[in-house]
Protein backbone atom coordinates (compact mmCIF):
# COMPACT_ATOMS: atom_id res chain seq x y z
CA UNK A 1 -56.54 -1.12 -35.01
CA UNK A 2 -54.96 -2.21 -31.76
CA UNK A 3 -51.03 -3.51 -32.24
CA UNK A 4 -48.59 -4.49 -29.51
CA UNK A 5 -47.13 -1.35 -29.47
CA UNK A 6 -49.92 0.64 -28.32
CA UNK A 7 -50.26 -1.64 -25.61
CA UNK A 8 -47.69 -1.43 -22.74
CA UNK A 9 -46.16 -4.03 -21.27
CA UNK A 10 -46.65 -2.07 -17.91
CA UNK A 11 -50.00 -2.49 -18.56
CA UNK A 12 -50.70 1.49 -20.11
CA UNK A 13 -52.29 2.03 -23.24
CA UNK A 14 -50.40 4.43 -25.62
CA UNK A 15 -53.22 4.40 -27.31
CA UNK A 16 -55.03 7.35 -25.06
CA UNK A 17 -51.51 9.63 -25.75
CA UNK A 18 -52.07 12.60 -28.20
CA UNK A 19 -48.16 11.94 -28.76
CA UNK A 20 -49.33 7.99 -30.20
CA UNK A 21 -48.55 8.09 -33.52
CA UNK A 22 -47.35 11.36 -34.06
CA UNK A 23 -44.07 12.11 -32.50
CA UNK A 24 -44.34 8.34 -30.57
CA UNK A 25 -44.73 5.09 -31.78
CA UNK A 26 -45.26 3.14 -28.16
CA UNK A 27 -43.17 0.60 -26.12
CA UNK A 28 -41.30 -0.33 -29.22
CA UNK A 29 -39.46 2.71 -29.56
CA UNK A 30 -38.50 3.25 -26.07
CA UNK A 31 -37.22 -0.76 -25.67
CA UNK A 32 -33.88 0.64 -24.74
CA UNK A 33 -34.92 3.44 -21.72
CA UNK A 34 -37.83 0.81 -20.27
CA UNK A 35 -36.80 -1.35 -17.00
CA UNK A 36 -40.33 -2.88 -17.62
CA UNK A 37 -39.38 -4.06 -21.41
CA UNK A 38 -35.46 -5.13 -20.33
CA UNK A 39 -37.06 -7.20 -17.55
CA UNK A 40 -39.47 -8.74 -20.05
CA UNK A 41 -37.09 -9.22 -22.48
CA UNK A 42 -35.00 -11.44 -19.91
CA UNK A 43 -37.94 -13.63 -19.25
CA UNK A 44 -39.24 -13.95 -21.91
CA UNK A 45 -43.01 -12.67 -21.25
CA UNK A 46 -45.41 -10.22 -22.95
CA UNK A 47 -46.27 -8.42 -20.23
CA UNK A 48 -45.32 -7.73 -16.36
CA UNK A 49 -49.40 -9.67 -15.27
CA UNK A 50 -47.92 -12.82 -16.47
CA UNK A 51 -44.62 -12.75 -14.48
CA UNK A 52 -44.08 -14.85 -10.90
CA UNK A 53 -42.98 -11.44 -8.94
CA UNK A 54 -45.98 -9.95 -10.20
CA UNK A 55 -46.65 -7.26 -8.79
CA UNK A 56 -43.24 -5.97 -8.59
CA UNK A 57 -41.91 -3.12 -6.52
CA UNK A 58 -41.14 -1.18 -9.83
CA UNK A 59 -44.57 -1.59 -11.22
CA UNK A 60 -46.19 -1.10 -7.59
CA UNK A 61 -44.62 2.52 -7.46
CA UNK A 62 -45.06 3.24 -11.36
CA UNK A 63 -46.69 6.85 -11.96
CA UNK A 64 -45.61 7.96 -15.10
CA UNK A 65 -48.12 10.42 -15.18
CA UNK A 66 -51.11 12.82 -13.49
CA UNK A 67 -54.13 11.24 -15.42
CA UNK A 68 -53.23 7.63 -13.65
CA UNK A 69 -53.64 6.80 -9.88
CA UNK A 70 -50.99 4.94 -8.01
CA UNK A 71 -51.39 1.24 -8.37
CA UNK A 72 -53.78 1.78 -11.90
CA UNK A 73 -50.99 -0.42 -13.80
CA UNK A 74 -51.31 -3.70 -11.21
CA UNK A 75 -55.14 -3.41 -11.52
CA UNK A 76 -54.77 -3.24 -15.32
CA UNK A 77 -52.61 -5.90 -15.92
CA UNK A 78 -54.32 -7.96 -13.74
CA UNK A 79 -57.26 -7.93 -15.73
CA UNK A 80 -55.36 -8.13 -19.05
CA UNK A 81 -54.05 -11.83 -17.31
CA UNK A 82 -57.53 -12.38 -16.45
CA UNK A 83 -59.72 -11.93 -19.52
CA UNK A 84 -56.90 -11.54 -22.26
CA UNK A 85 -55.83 -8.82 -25.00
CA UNK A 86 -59.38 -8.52 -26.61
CA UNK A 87 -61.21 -7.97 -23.44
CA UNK A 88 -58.30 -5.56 -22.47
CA UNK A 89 -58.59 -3.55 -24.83
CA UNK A 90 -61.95 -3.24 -25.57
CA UNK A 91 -61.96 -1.80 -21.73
CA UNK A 92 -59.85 1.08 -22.03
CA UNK A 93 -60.44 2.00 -25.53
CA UNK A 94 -64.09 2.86 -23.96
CA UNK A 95 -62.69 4.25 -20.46
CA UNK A 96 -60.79 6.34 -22.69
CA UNK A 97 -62.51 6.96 -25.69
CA UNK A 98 -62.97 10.60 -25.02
CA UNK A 99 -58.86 10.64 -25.06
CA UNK A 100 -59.00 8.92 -28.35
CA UNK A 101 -61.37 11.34 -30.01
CA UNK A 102 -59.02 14.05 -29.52
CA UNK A 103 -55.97 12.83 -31.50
């Protein structure tokens, strides 16, 4: 089961993470260290695809990691504004699947 916080508001999927649910619990627990949440927060918005400054210098540049190309988190959360949660995360959970089986 998919909840909000295995779904970043960046537009990652903690869901894919080994760490998910075992030493992590997602965006929630980092709400305090994430310039992407604070900004959210401010605005009011569920995620950075649904903001007017979208795409953002911030989220332009965000690479928090090797297994994601530069740019990956516009092109998600683009679709996520596009065709919703659902569609979302039926996506990546499939992209990613082999990640998934793993944990």
């Amino acid at each position: 089961m998919t909840t909000a916080d295995d779904i970043g508001a960046c537009g990652d999927w903690c869901g894919k993470c080994y760490h998910f649910g075992h030493d992590c619990t997602g965006c929630s627990s980092k709400a305090s260290e994430c310039k992407f949440l604070k900004c959210l927060a401010q605005k009011n918005l569920e995620h950075c695809g649904l903001c007017a400054e979208f795409p953002c210098d911030d989220l332009a540049d965000f690479v928090p990691d090797d297994r994601l190309p530069r740019g990956f988190h516009v092109e998600s959360l683009r679709f996520r504004a596009r065709f919703g949660k659902d569609a979302w995360v039926a996506r990546y959970r499939q992209e990613w699947q082999h990640l998934v089986e793993r944990r």
